[in-house]
N, C-alpha and C. Protein backbone atom coordinates (compact mmCIF):
# COMPACT_ATOMS: atom_id res chain seq x y z
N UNK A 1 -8.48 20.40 -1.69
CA UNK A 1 -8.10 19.07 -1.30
C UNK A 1 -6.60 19.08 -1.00
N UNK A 2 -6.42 18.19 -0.04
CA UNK A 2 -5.06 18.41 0.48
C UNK A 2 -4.03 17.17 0.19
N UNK A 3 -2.58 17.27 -0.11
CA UNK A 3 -2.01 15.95 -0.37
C UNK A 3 -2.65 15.11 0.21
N UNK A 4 -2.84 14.49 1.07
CA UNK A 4 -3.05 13.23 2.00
C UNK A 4 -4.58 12.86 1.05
N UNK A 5 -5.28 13.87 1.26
CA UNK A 5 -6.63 13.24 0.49
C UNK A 5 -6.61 13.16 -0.68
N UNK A 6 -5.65 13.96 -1.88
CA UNK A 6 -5.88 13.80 -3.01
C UNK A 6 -5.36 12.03 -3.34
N UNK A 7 -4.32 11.97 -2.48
CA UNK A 7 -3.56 10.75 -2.59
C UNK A 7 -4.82 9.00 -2.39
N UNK A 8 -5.40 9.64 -1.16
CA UNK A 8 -6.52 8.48 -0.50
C UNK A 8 -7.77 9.13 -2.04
N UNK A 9 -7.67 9.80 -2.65
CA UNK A 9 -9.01 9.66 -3.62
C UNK A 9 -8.10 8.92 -4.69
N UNK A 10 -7.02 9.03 -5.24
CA UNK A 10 -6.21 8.09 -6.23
C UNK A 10 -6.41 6.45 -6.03
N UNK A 11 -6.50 6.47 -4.56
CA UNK A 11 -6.54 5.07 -4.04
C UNK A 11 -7.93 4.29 -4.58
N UNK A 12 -8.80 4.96 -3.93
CA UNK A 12 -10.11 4.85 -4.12
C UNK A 12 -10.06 4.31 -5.35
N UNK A 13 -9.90 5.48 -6.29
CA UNK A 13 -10.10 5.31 -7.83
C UNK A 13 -9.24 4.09 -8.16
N UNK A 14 -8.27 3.97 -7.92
CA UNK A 14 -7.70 2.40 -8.47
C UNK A 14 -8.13 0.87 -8.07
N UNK A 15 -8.80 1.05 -6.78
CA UNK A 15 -9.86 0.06 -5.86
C UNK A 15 -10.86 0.11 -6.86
N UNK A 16 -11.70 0.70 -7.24
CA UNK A 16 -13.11 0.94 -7.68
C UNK A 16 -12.58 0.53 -9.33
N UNK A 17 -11.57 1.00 -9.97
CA UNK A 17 -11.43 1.18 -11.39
C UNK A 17 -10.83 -0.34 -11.83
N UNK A 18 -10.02 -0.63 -10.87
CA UNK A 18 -8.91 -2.18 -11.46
C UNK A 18 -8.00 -1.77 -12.15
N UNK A 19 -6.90 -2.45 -12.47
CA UNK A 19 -5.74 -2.09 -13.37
C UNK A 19 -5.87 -2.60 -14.40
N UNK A 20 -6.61 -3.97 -14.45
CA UNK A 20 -6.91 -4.67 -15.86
C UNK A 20 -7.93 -3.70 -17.09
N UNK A 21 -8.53 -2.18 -16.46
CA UNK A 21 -9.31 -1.81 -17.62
C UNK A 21 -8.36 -1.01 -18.01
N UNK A 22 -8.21 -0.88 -19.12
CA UNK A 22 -7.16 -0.25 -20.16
C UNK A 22 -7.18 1.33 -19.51
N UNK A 23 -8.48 1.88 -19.94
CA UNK A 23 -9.09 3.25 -19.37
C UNK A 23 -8.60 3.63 -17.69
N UNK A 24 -8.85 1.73 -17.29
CA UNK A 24 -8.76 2.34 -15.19
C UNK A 24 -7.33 2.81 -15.06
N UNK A 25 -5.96 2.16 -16.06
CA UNK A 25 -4.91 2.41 -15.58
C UNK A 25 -4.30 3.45 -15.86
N UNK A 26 -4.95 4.07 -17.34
CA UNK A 26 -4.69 5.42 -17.80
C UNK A 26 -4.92 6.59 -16.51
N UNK A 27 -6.21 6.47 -16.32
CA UNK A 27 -6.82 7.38 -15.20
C UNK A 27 -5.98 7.52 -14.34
N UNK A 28 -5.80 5.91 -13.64
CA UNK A 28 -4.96 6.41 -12.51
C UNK A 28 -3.59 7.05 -12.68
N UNK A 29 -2.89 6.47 -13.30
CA UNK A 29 -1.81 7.21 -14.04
C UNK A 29 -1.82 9.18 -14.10
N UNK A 30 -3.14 9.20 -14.68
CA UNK A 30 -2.96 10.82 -15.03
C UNK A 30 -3.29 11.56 -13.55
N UNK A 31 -4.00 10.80 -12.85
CA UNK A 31 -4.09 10.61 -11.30
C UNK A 31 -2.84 11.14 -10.48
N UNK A 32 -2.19 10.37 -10.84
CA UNK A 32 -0.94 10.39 -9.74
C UNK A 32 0.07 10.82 -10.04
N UNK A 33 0.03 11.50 -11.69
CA UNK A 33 0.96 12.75 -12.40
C UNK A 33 0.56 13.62 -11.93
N UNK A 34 -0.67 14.33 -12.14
CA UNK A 34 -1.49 15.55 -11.40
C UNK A 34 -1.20 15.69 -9.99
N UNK A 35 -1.03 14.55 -9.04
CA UNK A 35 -0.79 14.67 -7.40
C UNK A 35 1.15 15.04 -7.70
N UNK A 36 1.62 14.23 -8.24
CA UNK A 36 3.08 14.78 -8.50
C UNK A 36 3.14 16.29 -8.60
N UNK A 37 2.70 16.95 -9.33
CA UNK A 37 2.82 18.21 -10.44
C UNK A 37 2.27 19.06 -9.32
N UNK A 38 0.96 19.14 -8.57
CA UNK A 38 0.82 19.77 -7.88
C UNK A 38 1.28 20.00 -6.67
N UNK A 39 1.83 18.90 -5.47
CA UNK A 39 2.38 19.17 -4.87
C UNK A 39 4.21 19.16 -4.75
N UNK A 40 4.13 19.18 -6.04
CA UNK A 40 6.00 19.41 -6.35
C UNK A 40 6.66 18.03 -5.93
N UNK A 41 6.00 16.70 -6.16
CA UNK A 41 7.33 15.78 -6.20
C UNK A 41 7.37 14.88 -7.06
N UNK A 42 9.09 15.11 -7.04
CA UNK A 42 10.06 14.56 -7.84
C UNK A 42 9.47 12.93 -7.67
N UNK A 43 9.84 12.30 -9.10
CA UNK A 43 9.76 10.78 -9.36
C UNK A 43 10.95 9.85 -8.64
N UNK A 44 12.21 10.69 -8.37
CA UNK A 44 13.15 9.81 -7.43
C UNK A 44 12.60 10.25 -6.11
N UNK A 45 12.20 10.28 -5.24
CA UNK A 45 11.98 10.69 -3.83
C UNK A 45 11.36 9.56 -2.99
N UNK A 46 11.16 9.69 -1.87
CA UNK A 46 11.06 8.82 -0.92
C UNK A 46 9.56 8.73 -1.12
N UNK A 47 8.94 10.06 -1.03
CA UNK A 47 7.68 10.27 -0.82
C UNK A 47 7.22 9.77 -1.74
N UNK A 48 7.65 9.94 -3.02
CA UNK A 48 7.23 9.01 -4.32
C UNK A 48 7.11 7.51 -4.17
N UNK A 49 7.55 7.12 -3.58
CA UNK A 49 8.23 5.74 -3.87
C UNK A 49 7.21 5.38 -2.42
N UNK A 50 7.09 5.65 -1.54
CA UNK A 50 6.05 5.54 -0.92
C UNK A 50 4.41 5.55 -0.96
N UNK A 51 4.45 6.68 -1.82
CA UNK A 51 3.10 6.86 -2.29
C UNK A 51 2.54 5.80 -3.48
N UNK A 52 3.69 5.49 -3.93
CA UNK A 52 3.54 4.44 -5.09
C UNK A 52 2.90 2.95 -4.69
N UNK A 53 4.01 2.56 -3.55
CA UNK A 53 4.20 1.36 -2.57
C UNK A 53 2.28 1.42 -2.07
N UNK A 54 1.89 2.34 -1.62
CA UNK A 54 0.49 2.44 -0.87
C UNK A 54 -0.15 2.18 -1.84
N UNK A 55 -0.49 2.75 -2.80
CA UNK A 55 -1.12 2.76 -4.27
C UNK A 55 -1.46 1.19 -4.31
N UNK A 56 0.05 0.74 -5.12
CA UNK A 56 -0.14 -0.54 -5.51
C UNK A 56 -0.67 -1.60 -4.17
N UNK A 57 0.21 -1.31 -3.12
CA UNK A 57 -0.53 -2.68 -2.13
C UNK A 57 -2.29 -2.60 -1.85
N UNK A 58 -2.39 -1.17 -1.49
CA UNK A 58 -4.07 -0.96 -1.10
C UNK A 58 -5.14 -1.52 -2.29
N UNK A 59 -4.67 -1.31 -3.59
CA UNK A 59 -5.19 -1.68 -4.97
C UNK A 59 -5.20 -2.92 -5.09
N UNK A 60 -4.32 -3.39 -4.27
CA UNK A 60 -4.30 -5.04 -4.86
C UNK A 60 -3.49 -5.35 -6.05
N UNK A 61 -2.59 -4.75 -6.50
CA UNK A 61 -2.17 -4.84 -8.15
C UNK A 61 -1.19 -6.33 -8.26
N UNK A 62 -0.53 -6.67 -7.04
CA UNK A 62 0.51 -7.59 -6.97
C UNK A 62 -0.25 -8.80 -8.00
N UNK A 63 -1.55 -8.96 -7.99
CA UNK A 63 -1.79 -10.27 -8.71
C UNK A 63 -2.09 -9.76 -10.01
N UNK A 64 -1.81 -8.60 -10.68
CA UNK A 64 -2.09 -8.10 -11.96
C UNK A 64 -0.69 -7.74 -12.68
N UNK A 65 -0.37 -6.71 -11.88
CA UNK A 65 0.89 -6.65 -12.79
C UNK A 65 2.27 -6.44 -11.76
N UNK A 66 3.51 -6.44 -12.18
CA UNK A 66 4.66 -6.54 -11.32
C UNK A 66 4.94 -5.14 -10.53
N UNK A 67 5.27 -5.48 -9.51
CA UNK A 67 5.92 -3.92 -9.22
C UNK A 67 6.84 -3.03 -10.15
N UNK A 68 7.90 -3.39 -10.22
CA UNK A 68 8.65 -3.04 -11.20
C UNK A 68 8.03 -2.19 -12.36
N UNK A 69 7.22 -2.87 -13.21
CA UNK A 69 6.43 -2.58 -14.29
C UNK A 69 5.30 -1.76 -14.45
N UNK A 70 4.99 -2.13 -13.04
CA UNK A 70 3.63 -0.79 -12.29
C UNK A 70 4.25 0.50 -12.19
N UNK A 71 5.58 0.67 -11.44
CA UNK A 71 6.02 1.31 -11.26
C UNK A 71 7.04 2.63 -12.66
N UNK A 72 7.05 1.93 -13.35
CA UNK A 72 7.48 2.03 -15.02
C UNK A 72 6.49 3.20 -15.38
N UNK A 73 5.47 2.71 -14.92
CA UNK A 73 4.10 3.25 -15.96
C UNK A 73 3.63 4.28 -15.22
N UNK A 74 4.07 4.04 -14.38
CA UNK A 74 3.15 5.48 -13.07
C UNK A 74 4.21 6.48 -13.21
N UNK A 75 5.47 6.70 -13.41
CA UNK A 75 6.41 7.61 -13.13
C UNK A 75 6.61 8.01 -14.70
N UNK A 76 6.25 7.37 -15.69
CA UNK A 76 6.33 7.60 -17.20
C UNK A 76 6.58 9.32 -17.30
N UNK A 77 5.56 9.93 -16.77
CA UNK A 77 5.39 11.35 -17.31
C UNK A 77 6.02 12.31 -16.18
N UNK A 78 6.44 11.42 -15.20
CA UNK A 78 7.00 12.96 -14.21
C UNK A 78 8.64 12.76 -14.37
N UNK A 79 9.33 11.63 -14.80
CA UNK A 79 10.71 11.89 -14.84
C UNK A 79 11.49 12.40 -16.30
């Protein structure tokens, strides 16, 4: 699986999972550490911060939790 798709299956999984299940946000989380770790990027980067931006808008999260705070929790383990 290649960046671009591992990234569009993270998506998926946060569409399908919700952020409100305790379990869905863990997942995605360990989700999008694993896409970090494997293709080597850094938590300050563009690409990060992009990939994040897609995440949360495609997911829908804006009416669940803040950017800011989304963003807190997703980068927890790679910086």
């Amino acid at each position: 699986m290649n960046k671009k798709e591992f990234l569009n299956y993270i998506i998926d999984c946060a569409i399908c999972c919700g952020w409100e299940d305790c379990h869905g946000k863990d997942q995605i989380r360990a989700l999008f550490t694993s896409w970090c770790l494997i293709f080597h990027i850094d938590a300050d980067t563009k690409e990060c911060d992009d990939a994040l931006s897609i995440l949360y808008l495609r997911a829908a999260m804006e009416e669940v939790i803040e950017y800011k705070d989304y963003e807190q929790f997703m980068i927890e383990f790679i910086v």
